[in-house]
Protein backbone atom coordinates (compact mmCIF):
# COMPACT_ATOMS: atom_id res chain seq x y z
CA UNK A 1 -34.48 -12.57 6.04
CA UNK A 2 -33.34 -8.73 6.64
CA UNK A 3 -29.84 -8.18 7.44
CA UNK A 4 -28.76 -4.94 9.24
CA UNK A 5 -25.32 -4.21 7.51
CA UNK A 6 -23.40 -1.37 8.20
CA UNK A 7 -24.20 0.77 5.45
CA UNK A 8 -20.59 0.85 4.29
CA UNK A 9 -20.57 -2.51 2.91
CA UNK A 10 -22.47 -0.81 0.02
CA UNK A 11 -19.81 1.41 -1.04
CA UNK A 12 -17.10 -1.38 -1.38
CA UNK A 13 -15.86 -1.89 -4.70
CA UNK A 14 -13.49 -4.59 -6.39
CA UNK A 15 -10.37 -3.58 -6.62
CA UNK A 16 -9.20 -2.38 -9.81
CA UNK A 17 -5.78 -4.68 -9.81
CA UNK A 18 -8.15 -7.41 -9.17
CA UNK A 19 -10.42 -6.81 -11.85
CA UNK A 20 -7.26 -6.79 -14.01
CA UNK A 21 -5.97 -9.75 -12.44
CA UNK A 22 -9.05 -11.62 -13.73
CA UNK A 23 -8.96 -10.25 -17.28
CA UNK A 24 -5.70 -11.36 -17.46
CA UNK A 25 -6.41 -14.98 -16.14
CA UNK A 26 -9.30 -15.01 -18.70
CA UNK A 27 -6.77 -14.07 -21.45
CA UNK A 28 -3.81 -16.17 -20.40
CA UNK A 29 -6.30 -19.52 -20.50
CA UNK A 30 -7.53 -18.81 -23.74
CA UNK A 31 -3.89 -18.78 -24.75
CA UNK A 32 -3.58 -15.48 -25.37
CA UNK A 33 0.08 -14.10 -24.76
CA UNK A 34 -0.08 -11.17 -21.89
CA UNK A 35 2.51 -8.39 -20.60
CA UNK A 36 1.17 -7.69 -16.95
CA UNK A 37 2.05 -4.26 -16.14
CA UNK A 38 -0.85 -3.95 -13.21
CA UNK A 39 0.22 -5.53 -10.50
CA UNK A 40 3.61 -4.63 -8.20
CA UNK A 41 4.92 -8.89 -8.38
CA UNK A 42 8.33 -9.77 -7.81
CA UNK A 43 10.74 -9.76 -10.92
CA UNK A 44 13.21 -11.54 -8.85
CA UNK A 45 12.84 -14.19 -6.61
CA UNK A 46 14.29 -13.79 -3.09
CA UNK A 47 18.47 -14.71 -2.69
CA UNK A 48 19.02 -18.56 -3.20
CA UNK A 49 20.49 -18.36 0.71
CA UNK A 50 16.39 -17.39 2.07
CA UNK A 51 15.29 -19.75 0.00
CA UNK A 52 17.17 -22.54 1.22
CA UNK A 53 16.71 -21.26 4.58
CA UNK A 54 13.38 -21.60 4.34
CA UNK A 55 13.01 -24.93 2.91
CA UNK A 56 15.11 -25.94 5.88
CA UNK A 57 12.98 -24.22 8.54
CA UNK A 58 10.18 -25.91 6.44
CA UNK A 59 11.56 -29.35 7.11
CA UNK A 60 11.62 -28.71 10.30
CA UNK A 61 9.37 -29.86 12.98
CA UNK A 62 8.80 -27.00 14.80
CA UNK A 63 5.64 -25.50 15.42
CA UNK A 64 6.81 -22.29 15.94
CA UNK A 65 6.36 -21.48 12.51
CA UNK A 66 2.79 -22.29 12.01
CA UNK A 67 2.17 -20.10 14.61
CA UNK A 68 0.10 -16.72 14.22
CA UNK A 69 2.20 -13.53 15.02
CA UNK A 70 1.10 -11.15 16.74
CA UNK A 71 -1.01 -8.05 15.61
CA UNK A 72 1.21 -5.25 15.77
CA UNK A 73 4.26 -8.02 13.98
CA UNK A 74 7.01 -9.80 15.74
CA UNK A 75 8.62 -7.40 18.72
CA UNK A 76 12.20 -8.98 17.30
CA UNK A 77 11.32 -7.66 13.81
CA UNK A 78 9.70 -4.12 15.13
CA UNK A 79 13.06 -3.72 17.06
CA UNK A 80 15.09 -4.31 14.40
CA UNK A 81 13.34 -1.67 12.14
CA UNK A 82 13.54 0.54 15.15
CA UNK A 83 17.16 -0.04 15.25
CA UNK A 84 17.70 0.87 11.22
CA UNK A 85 15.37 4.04 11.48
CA UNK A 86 17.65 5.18 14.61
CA UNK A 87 20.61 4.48 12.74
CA UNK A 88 18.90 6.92 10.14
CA UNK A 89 18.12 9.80 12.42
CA UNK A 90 14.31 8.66 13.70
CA UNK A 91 13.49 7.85 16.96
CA UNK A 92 10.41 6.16 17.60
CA UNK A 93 9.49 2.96 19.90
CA UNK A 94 8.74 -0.29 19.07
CA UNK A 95 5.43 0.15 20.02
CA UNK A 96 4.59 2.73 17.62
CA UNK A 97 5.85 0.18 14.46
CA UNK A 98 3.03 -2.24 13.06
CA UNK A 99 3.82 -4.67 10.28
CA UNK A 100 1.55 -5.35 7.77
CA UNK A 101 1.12 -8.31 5.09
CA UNK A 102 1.57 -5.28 2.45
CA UNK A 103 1.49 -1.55 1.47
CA UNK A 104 -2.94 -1.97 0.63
CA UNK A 105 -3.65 -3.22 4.31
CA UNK A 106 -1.17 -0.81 5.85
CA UNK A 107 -2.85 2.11 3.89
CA UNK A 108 -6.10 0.80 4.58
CA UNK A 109 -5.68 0.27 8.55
CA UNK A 110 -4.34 3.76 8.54
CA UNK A 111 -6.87 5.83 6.47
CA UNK A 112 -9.52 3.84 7.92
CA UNK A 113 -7.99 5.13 10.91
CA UNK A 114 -7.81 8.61 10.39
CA UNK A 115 -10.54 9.73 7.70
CA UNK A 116 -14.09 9.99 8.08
CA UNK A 117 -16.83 10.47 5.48
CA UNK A 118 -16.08 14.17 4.32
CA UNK A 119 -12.50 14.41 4.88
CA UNK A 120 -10.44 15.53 2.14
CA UNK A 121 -7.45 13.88 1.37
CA UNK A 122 -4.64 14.88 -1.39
CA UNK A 123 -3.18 12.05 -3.64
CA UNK A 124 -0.70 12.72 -6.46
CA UNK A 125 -1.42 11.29 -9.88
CA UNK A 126 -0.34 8.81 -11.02
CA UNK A 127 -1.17 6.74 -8.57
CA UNK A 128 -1.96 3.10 -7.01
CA UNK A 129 -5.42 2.73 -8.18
CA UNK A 130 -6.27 1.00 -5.08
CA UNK A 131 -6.66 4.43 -3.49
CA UNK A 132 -10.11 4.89 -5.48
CA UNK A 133 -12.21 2.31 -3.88
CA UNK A 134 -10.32 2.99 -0.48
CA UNK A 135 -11.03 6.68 -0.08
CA UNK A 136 -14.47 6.05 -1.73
CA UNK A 137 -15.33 3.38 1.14
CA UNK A 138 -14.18 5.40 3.68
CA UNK A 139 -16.36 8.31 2.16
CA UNK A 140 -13.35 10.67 2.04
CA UNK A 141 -13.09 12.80 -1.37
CA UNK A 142 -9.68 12.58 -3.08
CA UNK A 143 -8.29 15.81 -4.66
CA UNK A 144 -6.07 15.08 -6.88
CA UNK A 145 -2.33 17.21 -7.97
CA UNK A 146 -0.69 15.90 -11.21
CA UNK A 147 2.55 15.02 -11.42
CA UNK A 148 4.42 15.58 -14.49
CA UNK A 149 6.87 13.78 -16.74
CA UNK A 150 8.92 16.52 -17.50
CA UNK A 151 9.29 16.90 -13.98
CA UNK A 152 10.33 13.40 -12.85
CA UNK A 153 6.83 12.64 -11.70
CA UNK A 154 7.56 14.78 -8.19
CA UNK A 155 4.79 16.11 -6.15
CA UNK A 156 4.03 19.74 -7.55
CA UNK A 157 4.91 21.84 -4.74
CA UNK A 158 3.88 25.08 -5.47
CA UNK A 159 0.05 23.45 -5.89
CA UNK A 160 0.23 21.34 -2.82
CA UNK A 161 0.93 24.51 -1.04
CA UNK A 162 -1.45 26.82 -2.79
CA UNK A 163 -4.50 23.99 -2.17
CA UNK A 164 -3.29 23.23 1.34
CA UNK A 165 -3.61 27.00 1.71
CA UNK A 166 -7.44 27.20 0.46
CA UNK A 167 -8.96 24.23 1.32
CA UNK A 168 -9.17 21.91 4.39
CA UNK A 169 -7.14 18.81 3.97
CA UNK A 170 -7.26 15.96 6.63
CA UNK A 171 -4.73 14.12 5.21
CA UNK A 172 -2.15 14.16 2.22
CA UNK A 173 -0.92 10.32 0.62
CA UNK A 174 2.47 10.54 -0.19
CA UNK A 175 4.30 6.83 -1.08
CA UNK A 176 7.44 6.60 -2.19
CA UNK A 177 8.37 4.97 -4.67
CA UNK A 178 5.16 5.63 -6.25
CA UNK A 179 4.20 4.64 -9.54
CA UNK A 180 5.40 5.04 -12.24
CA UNK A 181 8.77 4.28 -10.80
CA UNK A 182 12.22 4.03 -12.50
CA UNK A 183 15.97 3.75 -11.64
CA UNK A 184 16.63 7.44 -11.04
CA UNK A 185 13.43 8.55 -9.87
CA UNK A 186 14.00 11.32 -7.06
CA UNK A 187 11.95 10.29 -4.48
């Protein structure tokens, strides 16, 4: 049997931390002692007071928290980042927060969002190699600025202007912290 699948589907790739992941899975059963330096886990684990907290609330019987939240996140939780951002100098509404499960589905929902096949989006390198298979799924072509070392890894300016100024850019990925990161990066 034929399937009509969006033609899309053909461009997805594995992601790169996952294909890592699973190399280092292989390694770690054959005994084989590994650094991970691919994937952004934890290095703590969360205060000893959430923790307990949650085991309580776990103990619990109340249903509440095996419910499913709501799309856009909790409207207590969106208020309360609304409230810190005001606090900051930026006004925005609720409404205009979403909450994701992490940074990849937050980029994704937005780029899938905004670019189309063709669009050309500026990333800084190094990067979060999850960008590749991203923009390539979406069909948008990445052109890529270097950051530098010797200059505390910060966007280069002076290019980003001087490419913003000859070519037509949809969109420009900035994250911050980016990687690499360290105590006493700028950003």
């Amino acid at each position: 049997m034929e399937y009509d699948f969006n033609p899309s589907i053909y461009r997805l790739r594995e992601s790169p931390t996952r294909k890592i992941d699973s190399v280092r899975e292989k390694l770690a059963r054959e005994g084989r002692d590994i650094i991970l330096l691919s994937t952004g886990q934890p290095s703590i684990p969360p205060p000893r007071w959430v923790r307990e907290e949650l085991a309580e609330r776990l103990l619990a019987d109340d249903m509440r928290l095996y419910a499913y939240t709501p799309s856009q996140g909790r409207g207590s939780v969106r208020d309360a980042i609304r409230r810190e951002l005001a606090r900051h100098g930026v006004e925005v509404g609720s409404d205009q927060i979403t909450l994701t499960a992490g940074g990849q589905s937050a980029l994704f929902s937005v780029a899938a969002a905004l670019f189309k096949p063709g669009d050309r989006v500026v990333v800084f390198d190094p990067m979060y190699f999850g960008y590749w298979p991203l923009l390539d799924y979406i069909g948008a072509e990445a052109i890529v600025l270097r950051e530098d070392l010797d200059a505390g890894f910060q966007p280069p300016i002076e290019e980003l202007k001087e490419t913003l100024s000859r070519v037509r850019v949809k969109g420009v990925i900035l994250v911050s912290p980016e990687q690499p990161y360290w105590e006493g990066s700028r950003w």
